[in-house]
N, C-alpha and C. Protein backbone atom coordinates (compact mmCIF):
# COMPACT_ATOMS: atom_id res chain seq x y z
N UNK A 1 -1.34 38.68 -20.23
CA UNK A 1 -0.62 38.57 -21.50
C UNK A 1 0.27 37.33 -21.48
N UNK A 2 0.73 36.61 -22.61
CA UNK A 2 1.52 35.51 -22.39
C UNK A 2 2.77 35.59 -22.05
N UNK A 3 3.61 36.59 -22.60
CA UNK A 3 4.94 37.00 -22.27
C UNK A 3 4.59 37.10 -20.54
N UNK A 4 3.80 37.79 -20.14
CA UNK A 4 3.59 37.77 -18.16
C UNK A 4 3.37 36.65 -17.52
N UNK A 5 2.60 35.90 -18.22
CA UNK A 5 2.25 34.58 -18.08
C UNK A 5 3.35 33.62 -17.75
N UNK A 6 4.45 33.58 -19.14
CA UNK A 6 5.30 33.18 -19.15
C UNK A 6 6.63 32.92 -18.15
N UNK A 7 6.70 34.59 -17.53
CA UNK A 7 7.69 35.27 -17.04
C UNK A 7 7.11 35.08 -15.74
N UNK A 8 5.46 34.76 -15.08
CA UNK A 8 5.26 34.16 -13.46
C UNK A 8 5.29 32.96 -13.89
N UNK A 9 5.03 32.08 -14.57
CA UNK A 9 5.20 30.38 -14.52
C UNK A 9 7.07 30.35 -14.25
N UNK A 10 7.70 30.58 -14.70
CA UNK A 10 9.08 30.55 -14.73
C UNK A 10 9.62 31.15 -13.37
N UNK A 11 9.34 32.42 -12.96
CA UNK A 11 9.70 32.84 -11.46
C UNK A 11 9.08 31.97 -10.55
N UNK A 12 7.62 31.13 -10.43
CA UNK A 12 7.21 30.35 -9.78
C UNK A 12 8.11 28.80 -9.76
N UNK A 13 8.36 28.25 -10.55
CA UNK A 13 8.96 27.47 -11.23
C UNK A 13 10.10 27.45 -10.18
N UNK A 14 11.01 28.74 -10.64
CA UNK A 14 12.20 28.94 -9.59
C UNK A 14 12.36 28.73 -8.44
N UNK A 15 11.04 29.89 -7.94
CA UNK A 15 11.18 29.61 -6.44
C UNK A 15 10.39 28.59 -6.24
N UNK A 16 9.86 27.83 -6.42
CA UNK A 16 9.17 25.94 -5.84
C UNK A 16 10.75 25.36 -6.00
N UNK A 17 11.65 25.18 -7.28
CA UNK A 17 12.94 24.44 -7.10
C UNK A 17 14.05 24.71 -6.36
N UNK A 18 13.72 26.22 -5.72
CA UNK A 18 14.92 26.63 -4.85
C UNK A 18 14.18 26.09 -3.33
N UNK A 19 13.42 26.07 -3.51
CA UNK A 19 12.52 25.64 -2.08
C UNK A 19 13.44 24.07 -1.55
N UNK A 20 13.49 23.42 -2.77
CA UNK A 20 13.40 21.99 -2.50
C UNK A 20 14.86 21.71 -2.81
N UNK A 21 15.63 23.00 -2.87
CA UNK A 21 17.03 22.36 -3.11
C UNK A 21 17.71 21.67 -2.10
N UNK A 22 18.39 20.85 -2.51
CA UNK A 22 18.78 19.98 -0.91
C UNK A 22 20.12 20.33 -0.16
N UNK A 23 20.84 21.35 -0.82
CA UNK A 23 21.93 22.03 -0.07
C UNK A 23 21.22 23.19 0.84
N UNK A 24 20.21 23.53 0.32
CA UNK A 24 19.58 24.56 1.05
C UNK A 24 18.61 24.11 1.94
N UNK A 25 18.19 22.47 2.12
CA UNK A 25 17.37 22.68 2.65
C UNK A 25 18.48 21.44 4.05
N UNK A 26 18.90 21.94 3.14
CA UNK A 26 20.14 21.03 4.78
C UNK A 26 21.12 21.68 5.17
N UNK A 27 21.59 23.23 4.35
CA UNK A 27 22.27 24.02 4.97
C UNK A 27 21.60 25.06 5.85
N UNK A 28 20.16 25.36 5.50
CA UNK A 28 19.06 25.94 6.63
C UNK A 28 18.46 25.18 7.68
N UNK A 29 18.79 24.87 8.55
CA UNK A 29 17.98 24.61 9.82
C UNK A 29 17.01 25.04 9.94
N UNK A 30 16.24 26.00 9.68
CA UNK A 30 14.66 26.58 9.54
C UNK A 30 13.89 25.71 8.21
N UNK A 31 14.25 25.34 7.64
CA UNK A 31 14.03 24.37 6.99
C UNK A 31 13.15 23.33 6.92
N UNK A 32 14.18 22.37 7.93
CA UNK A 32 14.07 21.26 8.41
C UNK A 32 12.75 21.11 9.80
N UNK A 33 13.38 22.42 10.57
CA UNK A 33 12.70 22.81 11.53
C UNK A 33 10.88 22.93 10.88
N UNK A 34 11.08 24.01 9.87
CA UNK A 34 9.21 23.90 9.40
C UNK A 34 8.89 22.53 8.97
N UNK A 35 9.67 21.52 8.16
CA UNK A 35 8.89 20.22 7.91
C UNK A 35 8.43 19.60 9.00
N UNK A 36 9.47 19.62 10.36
CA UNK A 36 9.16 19.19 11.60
C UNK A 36 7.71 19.52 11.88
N UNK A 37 7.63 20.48 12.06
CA UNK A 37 6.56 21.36 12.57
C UNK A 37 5.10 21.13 11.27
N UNK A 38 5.35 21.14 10.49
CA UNK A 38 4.14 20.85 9.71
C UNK A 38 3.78 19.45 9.27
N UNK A 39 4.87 18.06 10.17
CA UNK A 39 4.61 16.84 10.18
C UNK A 39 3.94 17.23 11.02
N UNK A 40 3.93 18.09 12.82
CA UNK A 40 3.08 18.21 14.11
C UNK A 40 1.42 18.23 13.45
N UNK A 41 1.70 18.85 12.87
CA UNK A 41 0.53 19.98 12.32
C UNK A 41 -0.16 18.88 11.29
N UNK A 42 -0.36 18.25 10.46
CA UNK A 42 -0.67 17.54 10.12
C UNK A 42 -1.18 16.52 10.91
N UNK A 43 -0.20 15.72 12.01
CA UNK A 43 -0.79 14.62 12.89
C UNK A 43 -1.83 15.03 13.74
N UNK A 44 -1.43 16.31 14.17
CA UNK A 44 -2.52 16.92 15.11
C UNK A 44 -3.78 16.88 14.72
N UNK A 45 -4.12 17.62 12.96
CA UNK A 45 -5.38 17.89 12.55
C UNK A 45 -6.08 16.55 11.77
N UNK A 46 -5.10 15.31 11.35
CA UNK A 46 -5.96 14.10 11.07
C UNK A 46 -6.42 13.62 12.55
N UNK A 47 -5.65 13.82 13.49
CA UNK A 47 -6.40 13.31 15.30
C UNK A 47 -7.29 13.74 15.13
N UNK A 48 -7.70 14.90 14.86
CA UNK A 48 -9.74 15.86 14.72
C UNK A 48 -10.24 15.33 14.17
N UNK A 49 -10.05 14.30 13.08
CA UNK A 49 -10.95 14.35 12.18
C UNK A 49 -11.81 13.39 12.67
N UNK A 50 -13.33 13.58 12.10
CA UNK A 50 -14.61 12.90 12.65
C UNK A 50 -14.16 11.39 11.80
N UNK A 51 -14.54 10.31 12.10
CA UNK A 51 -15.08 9.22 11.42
C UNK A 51 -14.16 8.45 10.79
N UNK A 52 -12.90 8.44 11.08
CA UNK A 52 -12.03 7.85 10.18
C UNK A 52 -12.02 6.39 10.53
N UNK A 53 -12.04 5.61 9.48
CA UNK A 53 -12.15 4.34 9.58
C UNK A 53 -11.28 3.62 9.90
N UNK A 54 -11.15 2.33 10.67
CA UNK A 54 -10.59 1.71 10.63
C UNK A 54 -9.67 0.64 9.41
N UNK A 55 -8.60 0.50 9.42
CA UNK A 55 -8.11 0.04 7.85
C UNK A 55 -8.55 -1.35 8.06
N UNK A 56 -9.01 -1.32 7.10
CA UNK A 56 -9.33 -3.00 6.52
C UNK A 56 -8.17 -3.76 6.25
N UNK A 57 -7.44 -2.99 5.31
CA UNK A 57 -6.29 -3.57 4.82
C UNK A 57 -5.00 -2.71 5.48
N UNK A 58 -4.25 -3.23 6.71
CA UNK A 58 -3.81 -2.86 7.37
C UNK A 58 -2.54 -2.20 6.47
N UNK A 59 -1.91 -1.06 7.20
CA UNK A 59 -0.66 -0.40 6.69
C UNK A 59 0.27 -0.68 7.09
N UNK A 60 1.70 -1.22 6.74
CA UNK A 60 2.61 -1.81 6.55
C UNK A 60 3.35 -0.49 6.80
N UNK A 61 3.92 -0.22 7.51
CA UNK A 61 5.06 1.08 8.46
C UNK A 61 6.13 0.52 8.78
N UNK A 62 7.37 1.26 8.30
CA UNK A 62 8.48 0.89 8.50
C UNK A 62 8.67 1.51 10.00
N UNK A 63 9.67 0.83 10.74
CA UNK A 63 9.81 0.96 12.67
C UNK A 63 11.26 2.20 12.08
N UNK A 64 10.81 3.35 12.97
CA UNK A 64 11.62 4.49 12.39
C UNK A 64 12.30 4.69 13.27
N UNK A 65 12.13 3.53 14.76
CA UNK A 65 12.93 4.25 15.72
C UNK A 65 14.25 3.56 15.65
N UNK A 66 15.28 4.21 15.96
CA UNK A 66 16.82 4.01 16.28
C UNK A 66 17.68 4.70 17.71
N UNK A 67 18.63 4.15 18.04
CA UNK A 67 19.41 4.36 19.11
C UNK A 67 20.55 5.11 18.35
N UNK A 68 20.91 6.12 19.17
CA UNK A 68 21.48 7.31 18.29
C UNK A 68 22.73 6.74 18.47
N UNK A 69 23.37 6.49 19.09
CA UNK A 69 25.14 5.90 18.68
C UNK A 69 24.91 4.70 17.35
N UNK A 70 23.87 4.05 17.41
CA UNK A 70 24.00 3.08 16.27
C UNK A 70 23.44 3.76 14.57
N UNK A 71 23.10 5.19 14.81
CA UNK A 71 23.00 5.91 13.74
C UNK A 71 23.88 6.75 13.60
N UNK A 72 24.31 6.98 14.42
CA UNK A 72 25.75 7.98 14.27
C UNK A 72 26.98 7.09 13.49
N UNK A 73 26.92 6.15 13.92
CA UNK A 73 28.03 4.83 13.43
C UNK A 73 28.27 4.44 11.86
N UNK A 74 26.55 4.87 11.32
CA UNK A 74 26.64 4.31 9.91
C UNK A 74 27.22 5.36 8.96
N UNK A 75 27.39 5.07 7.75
CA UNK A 75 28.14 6.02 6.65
C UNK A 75 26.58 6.72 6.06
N UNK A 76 26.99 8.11 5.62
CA UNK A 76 25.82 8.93 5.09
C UNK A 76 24.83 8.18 3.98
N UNK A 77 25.61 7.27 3.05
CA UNK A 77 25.10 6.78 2.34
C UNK A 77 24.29 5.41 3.06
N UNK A 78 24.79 4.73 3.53
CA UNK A 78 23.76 3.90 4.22
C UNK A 78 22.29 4.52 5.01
N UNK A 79 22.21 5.65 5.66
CA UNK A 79 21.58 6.34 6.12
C UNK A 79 20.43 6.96 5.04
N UNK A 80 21.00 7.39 4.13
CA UNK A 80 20.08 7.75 3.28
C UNK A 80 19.38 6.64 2.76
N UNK A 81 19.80 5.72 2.44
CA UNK A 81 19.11 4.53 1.90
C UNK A 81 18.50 3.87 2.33
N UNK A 82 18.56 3.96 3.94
CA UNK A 82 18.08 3.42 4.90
C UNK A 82 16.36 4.35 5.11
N UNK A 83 16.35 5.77 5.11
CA UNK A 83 15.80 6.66 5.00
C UNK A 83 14.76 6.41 3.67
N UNK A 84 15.70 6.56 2.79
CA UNK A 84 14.75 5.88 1.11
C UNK A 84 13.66 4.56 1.51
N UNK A 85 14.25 3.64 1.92
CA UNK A 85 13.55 2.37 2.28
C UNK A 85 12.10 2.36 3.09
N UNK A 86 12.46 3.58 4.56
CA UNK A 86 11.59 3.70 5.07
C UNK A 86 10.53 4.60 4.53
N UNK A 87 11.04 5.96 3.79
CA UNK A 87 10.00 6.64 2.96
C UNK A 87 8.78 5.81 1.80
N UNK A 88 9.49 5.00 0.94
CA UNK A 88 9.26 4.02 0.06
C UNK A 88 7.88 3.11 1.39
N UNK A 89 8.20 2.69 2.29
CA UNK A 89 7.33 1.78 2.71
C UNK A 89 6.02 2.73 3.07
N UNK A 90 6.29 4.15 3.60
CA UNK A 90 5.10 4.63 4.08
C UNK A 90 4.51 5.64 3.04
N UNK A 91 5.19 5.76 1.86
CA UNK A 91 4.45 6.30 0.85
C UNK A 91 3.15 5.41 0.51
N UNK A 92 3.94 4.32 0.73
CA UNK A 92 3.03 3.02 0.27
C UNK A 92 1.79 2.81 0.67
N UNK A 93 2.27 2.99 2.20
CA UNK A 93 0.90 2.93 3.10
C UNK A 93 0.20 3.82 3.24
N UNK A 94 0.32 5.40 2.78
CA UNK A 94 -0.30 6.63 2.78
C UNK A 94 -1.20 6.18 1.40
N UNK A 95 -0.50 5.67 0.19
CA UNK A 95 -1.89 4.99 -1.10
C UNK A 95 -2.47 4.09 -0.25
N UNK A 96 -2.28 3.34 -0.07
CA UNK A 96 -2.83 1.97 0.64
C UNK A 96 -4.30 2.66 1.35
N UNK A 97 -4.10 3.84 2.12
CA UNK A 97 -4.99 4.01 3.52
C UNK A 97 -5.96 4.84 2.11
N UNK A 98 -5.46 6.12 1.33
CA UNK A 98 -6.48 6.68 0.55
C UNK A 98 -7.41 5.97 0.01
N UNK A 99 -6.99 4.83 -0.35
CA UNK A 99 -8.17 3.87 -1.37
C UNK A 99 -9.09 3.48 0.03
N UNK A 100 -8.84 3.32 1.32
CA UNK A 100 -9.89 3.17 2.45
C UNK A 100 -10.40 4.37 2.92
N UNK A 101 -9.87 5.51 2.63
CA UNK A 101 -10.27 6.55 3.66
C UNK A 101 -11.19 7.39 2.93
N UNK A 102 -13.13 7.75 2.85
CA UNK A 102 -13.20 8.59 1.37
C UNK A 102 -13.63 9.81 2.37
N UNK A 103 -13.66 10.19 4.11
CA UNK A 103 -14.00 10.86 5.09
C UNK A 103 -13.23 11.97 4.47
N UNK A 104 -13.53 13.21 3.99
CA UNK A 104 -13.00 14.40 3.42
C UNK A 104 -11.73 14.69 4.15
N UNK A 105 -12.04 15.55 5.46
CA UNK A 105 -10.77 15.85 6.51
C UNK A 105 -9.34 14.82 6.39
N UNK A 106 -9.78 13.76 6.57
CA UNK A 106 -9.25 12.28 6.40
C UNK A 106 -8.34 12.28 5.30
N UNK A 107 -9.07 12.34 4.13
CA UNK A 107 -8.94 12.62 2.51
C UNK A 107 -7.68 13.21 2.03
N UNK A 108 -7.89 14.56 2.96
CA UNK A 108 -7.44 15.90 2.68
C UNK A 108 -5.72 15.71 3.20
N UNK A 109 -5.95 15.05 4.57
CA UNK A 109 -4.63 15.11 5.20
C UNK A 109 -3.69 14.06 4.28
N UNK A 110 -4.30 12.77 4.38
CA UNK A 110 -3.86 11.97 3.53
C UNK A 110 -2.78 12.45 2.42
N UNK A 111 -3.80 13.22 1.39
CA UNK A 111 -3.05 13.39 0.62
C UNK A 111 -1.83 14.51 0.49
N UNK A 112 -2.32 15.47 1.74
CA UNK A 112 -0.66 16.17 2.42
C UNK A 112 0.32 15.53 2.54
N UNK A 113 -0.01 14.42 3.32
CA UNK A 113 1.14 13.40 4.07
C UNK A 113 1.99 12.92 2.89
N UNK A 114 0.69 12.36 2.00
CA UNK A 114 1.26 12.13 0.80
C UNK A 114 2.69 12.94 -0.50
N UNK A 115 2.45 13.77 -0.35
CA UNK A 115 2.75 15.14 -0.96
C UNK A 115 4.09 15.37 -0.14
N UNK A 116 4.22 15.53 1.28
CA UNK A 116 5.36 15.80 1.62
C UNK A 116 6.62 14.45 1.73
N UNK A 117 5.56 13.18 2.01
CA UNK A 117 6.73 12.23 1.78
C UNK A 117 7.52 11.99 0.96
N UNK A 118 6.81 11.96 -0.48
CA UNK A 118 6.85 11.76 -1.69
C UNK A 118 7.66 12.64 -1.88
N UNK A 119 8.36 14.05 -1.54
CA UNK A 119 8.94 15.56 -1.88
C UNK A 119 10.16 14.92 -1.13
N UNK A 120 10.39 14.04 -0.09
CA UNK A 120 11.38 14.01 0.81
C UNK A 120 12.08 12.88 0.00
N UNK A 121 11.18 12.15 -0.46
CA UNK A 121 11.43 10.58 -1.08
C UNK A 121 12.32 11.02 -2.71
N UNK A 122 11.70 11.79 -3.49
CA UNK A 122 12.53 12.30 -4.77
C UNK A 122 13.95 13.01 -4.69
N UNK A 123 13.58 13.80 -3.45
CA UNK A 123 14.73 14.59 -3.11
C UNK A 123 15.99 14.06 -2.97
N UNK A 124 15.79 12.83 -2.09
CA UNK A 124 16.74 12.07 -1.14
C UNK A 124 17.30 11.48 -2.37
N UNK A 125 16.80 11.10 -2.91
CA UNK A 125 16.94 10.32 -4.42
C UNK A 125 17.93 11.19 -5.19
N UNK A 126 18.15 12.25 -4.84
CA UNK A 126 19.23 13.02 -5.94
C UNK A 126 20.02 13.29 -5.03
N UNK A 127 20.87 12.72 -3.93
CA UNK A 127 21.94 12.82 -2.79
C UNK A 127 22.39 11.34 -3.22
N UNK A 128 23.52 11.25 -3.79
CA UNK A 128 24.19 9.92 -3.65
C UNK A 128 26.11 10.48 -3.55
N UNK A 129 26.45 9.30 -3.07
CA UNK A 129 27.71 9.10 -3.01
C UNK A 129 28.61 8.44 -3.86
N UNK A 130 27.76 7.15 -4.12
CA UNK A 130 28.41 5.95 -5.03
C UNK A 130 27.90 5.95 -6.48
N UNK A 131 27.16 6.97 -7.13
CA UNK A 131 26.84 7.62 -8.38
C UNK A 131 25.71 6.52 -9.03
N UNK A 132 25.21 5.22 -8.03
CA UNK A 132 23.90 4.84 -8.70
C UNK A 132 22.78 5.18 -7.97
N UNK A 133 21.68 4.71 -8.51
CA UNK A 133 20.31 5.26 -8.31
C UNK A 133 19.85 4.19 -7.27
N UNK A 134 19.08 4.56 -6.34
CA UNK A 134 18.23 3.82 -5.21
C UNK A 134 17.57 2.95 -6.22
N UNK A 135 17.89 1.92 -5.29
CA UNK A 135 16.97 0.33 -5.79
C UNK A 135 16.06 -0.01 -5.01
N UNK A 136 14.60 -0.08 -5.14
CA UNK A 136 14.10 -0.72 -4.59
C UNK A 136 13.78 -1.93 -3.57
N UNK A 137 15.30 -2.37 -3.87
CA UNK A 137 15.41 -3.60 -3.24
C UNK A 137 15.80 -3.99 -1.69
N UNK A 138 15.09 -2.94 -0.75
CA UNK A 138 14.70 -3.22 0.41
C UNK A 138 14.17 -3.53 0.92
N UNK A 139 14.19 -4.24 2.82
CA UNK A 139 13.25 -4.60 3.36
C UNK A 139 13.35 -4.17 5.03
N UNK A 140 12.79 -2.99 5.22
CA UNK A 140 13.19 -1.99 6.41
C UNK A 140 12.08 -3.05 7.84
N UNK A 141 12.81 -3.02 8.45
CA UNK A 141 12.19 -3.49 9.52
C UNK A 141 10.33 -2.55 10.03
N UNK A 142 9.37 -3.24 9.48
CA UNK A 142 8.32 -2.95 9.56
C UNK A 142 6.96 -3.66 10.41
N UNK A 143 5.94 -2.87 10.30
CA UNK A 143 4.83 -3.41 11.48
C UNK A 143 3.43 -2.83 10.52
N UNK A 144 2.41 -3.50 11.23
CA UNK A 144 1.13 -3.37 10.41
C UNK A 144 0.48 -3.01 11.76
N UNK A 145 -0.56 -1.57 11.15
CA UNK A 145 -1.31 -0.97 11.86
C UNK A 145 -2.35 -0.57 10.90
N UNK A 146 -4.00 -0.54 12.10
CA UNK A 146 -4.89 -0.56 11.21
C UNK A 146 -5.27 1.16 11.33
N UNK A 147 -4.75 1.61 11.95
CA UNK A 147 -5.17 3.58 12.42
C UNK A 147 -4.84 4.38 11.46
N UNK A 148 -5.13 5.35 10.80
CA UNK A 148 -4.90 6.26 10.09
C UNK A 148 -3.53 6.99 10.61
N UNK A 149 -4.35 7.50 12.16
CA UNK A 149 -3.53 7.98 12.82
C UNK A 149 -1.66 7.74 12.66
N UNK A 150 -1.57 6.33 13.35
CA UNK A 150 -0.61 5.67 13.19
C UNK A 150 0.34 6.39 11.97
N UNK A 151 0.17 6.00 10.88
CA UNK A 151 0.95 6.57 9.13
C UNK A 151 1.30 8.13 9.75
N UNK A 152 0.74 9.22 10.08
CA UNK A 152 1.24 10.81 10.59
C UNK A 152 1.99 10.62 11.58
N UNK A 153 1.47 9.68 12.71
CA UNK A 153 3.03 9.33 13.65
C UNK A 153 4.04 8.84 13.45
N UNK A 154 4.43 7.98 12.12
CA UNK A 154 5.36 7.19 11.72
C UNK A 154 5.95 8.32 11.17
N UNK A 155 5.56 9.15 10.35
CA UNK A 155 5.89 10.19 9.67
C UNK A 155 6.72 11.59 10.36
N UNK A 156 6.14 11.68 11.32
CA UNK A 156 6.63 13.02 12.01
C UNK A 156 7.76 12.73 13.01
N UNK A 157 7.98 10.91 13.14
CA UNK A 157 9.00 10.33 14.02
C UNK A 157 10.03 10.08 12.98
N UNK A 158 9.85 10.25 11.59
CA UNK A 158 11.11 9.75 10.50
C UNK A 158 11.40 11.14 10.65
N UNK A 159 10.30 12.58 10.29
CA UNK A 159 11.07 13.64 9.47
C UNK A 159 11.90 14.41 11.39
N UNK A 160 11.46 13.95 12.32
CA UNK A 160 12.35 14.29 13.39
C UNK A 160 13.24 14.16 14.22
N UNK A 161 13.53 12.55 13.74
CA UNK A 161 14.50 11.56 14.19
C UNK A 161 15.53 11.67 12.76
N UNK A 162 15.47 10.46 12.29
CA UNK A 162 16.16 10.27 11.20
C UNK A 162 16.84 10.77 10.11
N UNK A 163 15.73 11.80 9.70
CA UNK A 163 15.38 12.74 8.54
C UNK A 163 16.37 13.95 9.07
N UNK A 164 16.13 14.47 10.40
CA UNK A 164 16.84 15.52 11.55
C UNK A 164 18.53 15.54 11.02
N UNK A 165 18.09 14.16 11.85
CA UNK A 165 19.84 13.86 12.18
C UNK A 165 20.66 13.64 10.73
N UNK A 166 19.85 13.21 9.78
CA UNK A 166 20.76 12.93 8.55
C UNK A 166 21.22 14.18 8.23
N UNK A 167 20.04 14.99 8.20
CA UNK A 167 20.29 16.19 7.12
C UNK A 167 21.57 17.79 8.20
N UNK A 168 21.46 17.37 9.40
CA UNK A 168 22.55 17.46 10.17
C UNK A 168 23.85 17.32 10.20
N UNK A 169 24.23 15.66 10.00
CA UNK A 169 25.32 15.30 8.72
C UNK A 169 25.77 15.44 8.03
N UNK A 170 24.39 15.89 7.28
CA UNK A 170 25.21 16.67 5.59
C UNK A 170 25.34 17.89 5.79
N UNK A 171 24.81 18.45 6.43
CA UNK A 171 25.29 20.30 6.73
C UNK A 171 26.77 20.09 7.21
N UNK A 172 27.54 19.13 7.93
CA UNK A 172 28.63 19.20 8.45
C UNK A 172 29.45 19.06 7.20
N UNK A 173 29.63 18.60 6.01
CA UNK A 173 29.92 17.88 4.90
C UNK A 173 29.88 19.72 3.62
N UNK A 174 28.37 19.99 3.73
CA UNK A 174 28.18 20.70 2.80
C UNK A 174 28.26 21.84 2.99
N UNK A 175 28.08 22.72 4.11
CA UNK A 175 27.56 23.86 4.54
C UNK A 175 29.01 24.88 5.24
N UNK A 176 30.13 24.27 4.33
CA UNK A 176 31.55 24.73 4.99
C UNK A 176 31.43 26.51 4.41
């Protein structure tokens, strides 16, 4: 009936936006912990996959690694933006690799990877301090790799490093 119809699109609705709220998903540590774990899970099952090609047109990956006193040092807002910059570069390269990759398994993960960056990338986007909107106008210290592979490792080293420790931060801030 439509009134039922109505009344699961709207409870669904709810719970997908309570999912992705960002006080909740930085005042839960289980949270953070499952994205961890389903970046694993993801890198693990594009490693299986048969046949994946080599990129022609190599992917452009932002370098996600940092020395933890020199991330501890910066202000939340630099961090996030810093975070934005690097999401922004490997969203990029997750389109970049789909238009090379048409191997199904391949395909499939892709567009997971896709899906969860992109969820981390909007999100982050509604956490500010200084009340304007992320500018594009970065240039994150980056490297070109031709592996599929590569893009799920870049990925599961942002949402467990960086991504970790930020949203750590803000639980200290938010979660009083």
């Amino acid at each position: 009936s439509p009134p039922g119809l109505l009344l699961l699109t709207s409870f669904l609705l709810h719970i997908k936006e309570d999912r992705a709220s960002p006080t909740r998903l930085v005042c839960d540590n289980r949270l953070i912990q499952k994205y961890i774990m389903e970046a694993k899970d993801m890198e693990t099952r594009v490693g299986q996959c048969q046949a994946l090609p080599v990129l022609s047109c190599p992917a452009v990956l932002p370098l996600v690694d940092f020395t933890f006193q020199q991330w501890k040092s910066k202000l939340n807002e630099t961090k996030r933006r810093e975070i934005l910059c690097d999401l922004a570069l490997l969203v990029g390269a997750v389109v970049g690799a789909q238009g090379q990759v048409s191997e199904e398994c391949g395909a499939k993960q892709l567009s997971q990877l896709y899906r969860h960056a992109n969820s981390f990338f909007l999100l982050l986007q509604t956490f500010s301090w200084e009340g304007g909107h992320w500018e594009p106008s970065c240039s994150p210290h980056s490297m070109e790799q031709t592996h599929v592979t590569s893009i799920f490792l870049t990925y599961r080293q942002l949402v467990q490093g960086k991504l970790l420790f930020f949203f750590e931060d803000l639980a200290k801030v938010l979660c009083k």
